[in-house]
Protein backbone atom coordinates (compact mmCIF):
# COMPACT_ATOMS: atom_id res chain seq x y z
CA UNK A 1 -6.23 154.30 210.47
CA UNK A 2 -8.49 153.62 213.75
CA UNK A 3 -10.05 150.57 214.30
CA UNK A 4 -13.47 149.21 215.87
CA UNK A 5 -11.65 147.65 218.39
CA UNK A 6 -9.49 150.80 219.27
CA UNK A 7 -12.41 153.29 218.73
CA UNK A 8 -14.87 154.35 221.56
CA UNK A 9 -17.59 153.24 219.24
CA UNK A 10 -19.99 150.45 220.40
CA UNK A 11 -22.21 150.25 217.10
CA UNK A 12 -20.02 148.60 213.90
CA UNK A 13 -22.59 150.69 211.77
CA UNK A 14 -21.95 154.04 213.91
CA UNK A 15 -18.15 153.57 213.48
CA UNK A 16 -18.39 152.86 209.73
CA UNK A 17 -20.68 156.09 209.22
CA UNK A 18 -18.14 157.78 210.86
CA UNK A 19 -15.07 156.59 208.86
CA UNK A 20 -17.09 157.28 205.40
CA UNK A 21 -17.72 160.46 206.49
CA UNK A 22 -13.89 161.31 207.20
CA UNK A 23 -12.90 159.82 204.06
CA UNK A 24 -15.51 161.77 202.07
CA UNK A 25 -14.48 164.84 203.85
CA UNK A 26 -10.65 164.04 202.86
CA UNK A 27 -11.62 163.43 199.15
CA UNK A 28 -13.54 166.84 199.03
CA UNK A 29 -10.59 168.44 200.67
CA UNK A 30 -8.49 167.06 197.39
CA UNK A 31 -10.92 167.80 195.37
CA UNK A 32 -10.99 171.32 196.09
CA UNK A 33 -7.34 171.96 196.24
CA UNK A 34 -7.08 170.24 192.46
CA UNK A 35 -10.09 172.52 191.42
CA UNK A 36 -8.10 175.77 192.95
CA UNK A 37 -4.74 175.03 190.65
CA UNK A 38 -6.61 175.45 187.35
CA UNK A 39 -5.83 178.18 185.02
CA UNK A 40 -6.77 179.63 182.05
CA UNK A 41 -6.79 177.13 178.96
CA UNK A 42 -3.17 177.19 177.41
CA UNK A 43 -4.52 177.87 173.70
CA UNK A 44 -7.63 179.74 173.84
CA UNK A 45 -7.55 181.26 177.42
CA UNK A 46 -11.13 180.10 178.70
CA UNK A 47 -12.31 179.24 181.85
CA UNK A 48 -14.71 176.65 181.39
CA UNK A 49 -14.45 172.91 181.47
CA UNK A 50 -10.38 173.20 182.38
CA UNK A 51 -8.80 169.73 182.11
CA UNK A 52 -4.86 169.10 183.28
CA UNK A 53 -2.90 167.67 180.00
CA UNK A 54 0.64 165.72 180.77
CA UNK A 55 2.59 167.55 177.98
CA UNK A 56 5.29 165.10 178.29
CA UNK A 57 3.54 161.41 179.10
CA UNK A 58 6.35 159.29 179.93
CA UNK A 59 6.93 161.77 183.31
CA UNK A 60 3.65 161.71 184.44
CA UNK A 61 3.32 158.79 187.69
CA UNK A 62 -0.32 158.93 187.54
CA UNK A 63 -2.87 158.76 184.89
CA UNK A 64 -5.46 160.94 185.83
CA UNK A 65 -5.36 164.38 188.39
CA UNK A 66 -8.73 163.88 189.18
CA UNK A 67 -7.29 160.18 190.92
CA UNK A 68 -5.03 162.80 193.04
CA UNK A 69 -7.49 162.95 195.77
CA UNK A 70 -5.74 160.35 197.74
CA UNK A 71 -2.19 162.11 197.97
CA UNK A 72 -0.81 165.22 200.15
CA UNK A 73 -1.04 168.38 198.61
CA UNK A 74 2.51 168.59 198.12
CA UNK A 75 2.17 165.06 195.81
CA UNK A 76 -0.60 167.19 194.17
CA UNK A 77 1.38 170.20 193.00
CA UNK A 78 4.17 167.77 191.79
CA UNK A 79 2.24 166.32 189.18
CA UNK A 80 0.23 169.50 188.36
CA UNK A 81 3.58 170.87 187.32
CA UNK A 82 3.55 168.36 184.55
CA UNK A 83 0.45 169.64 182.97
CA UNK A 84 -0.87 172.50 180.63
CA UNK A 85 -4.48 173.62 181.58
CA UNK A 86 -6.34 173.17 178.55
CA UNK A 87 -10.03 174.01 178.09
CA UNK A 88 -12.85 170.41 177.06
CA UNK A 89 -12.38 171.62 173.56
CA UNK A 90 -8.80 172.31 172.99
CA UNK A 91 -7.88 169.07 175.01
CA UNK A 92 -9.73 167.09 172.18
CA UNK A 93 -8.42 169.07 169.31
CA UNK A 94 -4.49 168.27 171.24
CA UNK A 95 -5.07 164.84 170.87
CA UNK A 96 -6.78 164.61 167.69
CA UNK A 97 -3.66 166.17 166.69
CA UNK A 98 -6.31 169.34 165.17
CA UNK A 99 -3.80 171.53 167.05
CA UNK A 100 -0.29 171.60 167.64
CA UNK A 101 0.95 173.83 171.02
CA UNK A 102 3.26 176.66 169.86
CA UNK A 103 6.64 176.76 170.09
CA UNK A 104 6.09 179.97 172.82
CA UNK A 105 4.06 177.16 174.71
CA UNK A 106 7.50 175.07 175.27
CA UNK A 107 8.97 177.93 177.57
CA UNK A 108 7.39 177.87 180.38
CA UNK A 109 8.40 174.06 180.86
């Protein structure tokens, strides 16, 4: 990570605009990539509102995809491996315990 005092930059403001604006950049980057891996909900096949479900939560490292932004994409697709794509709805009804994935589900893992 660059520094003031290594940069070219003689404003403090100047430099700091420009480091928010590379780390915003890098987020979006992530942000895109995560949006790109999401399928079709597991259960009910939509399209909308796709969340990533650990089906297995003592494997997963991190909590949340959407918290990915700050790894490689290679880090990414690791943990996306431990997930189901599961549409708002069905996500809710998974924990709720509403639904229970079918045994076909188990398969793929």
């Amino acid at each position: 990570m660059p520094s003031f005092k290594n940069s070219t930059y003689t404003d403090i403001n100047k430099f700091n605009a420009y480091r928010k604006k590379q780390r915003d950049n890098k987020v979006k980057k992530s942000k895109d990539y995560i949006q790109s891996k999401r399928k079709p909900c597991l259960f009910c096949n939509s399209t909308e509102n796709i969340e990533f479900h650990h089906y297995n939560p003592l494997e997963k490292e991190i909590n949340s995809i959407a918290r990915l932004y700050n790894y490689s994409n290679k880090r990414i697709d690791e943990e996306i491996e431990k997930c189901w794509c599961l549409c708002y709805d069905c996500h809710k009804k998974l924990h709720r315990r509403l639904c229970d994935p079918l045994p076909i589900c188990y398969e793929d893992i």
